[in-house]
PDB file of N, CA and C in Angstrom:
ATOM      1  N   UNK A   1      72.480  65.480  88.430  1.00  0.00           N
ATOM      2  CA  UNK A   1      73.209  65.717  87.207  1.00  0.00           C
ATOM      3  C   UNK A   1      72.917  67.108  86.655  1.00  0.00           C
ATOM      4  N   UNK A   2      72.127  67.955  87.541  1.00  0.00           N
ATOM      5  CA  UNK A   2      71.359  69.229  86.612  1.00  0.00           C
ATOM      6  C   UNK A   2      72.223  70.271  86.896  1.00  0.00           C
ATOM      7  N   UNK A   3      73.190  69.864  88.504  1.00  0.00           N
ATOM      8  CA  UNK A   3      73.928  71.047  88.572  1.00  0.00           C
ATOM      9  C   UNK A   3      75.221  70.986  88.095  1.00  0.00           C
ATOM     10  N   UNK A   4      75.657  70.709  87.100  1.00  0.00           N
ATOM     11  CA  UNK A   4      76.859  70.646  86.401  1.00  0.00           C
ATOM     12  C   UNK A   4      77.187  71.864  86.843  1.00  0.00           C
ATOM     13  N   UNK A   5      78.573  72.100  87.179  1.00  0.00           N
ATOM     14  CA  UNK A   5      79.179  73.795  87.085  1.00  0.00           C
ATOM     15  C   UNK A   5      79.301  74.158  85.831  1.00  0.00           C
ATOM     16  N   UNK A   6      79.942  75.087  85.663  1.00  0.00           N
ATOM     17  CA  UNK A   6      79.888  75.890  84.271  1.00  0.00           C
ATOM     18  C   UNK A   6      81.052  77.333  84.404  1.00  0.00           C
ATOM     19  N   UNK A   7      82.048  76.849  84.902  1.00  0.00           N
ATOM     20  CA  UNK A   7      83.197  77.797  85.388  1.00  0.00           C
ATOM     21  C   UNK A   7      83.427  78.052  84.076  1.00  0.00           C
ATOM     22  N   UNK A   8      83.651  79.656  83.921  1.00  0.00           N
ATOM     23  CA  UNK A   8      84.331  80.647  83.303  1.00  0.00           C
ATOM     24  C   UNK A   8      85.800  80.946  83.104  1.00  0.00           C
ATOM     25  N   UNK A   9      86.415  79.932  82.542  1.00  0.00           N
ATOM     26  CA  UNK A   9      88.200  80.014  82.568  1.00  0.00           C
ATOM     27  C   UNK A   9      88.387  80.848  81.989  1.00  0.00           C
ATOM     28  N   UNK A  10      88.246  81.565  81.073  1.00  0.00           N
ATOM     29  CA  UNK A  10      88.915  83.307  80.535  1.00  0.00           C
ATOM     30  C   UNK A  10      88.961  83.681  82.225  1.00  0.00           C
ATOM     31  N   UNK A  11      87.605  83.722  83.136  1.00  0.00           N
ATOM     32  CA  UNK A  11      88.065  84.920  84.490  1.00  0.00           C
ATOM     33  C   UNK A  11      89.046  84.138  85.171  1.00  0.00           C
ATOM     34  N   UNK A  12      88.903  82.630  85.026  1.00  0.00           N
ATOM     35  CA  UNK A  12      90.122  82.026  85.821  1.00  0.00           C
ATOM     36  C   UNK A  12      91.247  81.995  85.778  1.00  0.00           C
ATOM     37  N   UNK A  13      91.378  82.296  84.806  1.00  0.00           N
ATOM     38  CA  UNK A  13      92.746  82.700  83.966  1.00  0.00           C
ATOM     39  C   UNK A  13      93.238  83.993  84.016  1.00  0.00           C
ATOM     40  N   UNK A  14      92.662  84.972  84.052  1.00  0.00           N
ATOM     41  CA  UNK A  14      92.514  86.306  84.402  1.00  0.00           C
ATOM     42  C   UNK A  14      92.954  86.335  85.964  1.00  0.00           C
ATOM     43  N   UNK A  15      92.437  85.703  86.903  1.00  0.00           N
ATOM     44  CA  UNK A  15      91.977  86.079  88.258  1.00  0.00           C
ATOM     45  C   UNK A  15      93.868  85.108  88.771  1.00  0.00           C
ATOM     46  N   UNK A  16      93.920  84.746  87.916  1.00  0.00           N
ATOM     47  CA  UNK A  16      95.658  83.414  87.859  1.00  0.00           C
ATOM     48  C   UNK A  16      96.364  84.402  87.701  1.00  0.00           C
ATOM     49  N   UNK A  17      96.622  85.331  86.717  1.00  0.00           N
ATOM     50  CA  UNK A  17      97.421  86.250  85.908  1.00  0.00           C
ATOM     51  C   UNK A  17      98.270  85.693  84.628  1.00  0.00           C
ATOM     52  N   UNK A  18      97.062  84.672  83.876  1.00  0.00           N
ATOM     53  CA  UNK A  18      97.573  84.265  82.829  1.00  0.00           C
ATOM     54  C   UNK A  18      96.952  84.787  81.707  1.00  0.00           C
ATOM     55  N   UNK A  19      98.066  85.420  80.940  1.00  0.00           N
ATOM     56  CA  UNK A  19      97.982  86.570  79.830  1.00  0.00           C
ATOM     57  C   UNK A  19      96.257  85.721  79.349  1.00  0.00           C
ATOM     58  N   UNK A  20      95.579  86.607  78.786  1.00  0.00           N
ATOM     59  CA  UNK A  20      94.499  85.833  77.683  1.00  0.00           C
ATOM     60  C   UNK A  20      94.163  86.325  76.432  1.00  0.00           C
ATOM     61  N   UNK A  21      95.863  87.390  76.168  1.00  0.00           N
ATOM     62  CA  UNK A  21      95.921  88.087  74.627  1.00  0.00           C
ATOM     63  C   UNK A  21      97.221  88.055  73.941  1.00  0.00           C
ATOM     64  N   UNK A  22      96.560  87.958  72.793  1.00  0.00           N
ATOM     65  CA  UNK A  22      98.336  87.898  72.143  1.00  0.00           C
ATOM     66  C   UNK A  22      99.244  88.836  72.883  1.00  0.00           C
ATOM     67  N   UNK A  23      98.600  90.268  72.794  1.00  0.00           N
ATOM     68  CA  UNK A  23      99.761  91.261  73.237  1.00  0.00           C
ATOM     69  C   UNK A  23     100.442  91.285  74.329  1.00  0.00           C
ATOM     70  N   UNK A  24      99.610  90.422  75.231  1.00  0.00           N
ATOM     71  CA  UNK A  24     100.320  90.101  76.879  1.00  0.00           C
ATOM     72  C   UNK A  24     101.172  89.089  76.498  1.00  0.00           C
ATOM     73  N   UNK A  25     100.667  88.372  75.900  1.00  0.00           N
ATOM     74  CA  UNK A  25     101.467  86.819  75.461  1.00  0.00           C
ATOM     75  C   UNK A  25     102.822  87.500  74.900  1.00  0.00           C
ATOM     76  N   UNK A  26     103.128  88.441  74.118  1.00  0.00           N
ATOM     77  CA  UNK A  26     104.166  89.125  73.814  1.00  0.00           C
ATOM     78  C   UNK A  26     104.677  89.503  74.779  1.00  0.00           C
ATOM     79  N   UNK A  27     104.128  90.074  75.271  1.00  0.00           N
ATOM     80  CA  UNK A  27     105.016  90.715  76.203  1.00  0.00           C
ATOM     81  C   UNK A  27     105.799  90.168  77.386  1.00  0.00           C
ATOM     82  N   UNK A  28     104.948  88.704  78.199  1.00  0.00           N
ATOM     83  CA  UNK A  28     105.104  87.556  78.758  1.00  0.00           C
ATOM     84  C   UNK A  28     106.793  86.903  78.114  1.00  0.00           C
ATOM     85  N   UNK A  29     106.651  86.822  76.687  1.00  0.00           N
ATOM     86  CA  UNK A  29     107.750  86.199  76.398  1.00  0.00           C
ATOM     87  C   UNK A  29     109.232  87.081  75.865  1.00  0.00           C
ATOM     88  N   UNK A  30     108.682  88.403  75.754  1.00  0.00           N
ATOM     89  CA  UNK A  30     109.878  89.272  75.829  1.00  0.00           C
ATOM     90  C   UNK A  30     110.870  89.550  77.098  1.00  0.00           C
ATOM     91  N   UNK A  31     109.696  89.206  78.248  1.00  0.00           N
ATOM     92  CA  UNK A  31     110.449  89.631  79.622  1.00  0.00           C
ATOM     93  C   UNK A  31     111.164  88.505  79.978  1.00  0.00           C
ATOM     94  N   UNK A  32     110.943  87.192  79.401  1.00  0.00           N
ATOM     95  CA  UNK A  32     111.451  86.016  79.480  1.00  0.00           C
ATOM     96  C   UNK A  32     112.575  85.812  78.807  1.00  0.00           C
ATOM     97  N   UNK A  33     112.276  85.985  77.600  1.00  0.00           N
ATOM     98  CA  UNK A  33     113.874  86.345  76.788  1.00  0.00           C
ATOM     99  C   UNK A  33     114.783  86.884  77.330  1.00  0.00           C
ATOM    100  N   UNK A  34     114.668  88.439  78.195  1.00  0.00           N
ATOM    101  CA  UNK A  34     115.554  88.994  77.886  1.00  0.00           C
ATOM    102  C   UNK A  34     116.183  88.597  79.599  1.00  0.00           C
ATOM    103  N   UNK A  35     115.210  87.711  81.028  1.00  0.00           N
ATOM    104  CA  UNK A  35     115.500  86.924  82.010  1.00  0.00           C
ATOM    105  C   UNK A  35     116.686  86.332  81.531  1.00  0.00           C
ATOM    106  N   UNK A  36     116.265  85.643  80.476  1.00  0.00           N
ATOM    107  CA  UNK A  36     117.370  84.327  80.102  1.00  0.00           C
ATOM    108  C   UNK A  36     118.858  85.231  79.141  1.00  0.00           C
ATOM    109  N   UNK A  37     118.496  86.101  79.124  1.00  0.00           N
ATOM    110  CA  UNK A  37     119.590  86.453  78.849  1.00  0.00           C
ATOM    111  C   UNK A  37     119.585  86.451  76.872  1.00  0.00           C
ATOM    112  N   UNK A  38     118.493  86.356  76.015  1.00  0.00           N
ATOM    113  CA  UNK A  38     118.182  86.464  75.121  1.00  0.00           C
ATOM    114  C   UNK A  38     117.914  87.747  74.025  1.00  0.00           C
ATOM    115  N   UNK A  39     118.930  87.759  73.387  1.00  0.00           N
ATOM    116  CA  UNK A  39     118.073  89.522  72.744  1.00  0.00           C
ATOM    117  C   UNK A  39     117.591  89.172  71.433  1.00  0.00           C
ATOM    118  N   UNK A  40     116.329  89.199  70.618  1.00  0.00           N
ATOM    119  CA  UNK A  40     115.766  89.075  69.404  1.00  0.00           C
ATOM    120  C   UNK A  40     116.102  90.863  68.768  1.00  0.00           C
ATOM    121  N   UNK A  41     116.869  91.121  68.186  1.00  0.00           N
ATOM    122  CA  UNK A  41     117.223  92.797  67.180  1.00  0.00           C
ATOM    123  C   UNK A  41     115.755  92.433  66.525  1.00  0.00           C
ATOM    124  N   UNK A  42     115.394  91.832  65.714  1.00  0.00           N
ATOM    125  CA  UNK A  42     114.471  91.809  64.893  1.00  0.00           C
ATOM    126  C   UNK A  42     113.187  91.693  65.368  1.00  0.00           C
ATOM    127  N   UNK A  43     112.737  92.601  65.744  1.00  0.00           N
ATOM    128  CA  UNK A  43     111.336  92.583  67.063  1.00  0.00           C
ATOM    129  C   UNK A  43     109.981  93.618  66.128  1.00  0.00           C
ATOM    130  N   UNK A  44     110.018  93.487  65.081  1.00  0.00           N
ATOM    131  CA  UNK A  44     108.861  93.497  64.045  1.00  0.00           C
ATOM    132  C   UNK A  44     108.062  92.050  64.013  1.00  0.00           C
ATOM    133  N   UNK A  45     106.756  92.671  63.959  1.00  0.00           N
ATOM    134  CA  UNK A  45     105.742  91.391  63.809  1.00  0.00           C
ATOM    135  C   UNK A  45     105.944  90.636  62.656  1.00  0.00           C
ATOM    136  N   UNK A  46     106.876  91.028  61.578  1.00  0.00           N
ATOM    137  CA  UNK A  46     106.749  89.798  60.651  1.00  0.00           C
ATOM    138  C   UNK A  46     108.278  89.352  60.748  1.00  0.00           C
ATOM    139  N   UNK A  47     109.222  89.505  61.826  1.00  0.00           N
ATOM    140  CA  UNK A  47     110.494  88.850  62.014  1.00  0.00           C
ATOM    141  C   UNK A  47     110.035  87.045  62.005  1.00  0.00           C
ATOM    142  N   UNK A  48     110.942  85.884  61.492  1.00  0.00           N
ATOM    143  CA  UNK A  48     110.647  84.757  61.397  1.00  0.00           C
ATOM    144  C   UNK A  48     110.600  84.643  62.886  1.00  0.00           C
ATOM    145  N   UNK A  49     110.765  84.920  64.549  1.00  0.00           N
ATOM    146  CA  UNK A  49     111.001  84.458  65.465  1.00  0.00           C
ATOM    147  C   UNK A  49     109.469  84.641  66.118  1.00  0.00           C
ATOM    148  N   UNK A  50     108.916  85.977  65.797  1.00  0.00           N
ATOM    149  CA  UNK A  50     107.715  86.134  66.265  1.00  0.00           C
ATOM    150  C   UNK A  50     106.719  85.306  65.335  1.00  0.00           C
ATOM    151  N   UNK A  51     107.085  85.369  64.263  1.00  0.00           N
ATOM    152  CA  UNK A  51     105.947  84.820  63.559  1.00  0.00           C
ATOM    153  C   UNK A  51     106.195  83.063  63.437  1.00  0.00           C
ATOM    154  N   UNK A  52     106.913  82.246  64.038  1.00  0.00           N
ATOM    155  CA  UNK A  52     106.539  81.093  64.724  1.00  0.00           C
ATOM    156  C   UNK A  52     106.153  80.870  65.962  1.00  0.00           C
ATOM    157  N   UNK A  53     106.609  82.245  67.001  1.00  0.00           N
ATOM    158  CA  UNK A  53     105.690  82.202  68.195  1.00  0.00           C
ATOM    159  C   UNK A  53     104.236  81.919  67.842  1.00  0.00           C
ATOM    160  N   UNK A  54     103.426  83.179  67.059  1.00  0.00           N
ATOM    161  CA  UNK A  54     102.616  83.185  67.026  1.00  0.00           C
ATOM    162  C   UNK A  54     101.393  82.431  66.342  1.00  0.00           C
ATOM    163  N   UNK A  55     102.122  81.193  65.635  1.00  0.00           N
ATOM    164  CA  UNK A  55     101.728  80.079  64.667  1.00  0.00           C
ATOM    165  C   UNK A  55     101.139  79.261  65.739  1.00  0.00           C
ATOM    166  N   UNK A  56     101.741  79.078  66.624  1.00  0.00           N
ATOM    167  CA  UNK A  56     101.540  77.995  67.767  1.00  0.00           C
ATOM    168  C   UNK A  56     100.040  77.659  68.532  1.00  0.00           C
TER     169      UNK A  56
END
């Protein structure tokens, strides 16, 4: 029971290529938006669209 692992998911997550900051996380979902064919005009941090992204 003493050798429990003790994995580091920030590097696993990192080493995945899953964002582990808001600003990637932004950026993650801008390139997605605009995939789908989505345009947000209002792309200031206090627009209502970002600022329920970022509630989450």
């Amino acid at each position: 029971m003493a050798n429990i692992p003790q994995p580091d998911y920030e590097e696993i997550l990192k080493e995945s290529g899953i964002p582990t900051d808001s600003e990637s996380w932004r950026k993650v979902l801008k390139e997605e938006m605009e995939k789908a064919g989505s345009v947000i005009n209002n792309d200031s941090r206090f627009s209502p669209f970002w600022r329920m992204i970022e509630q989450a």
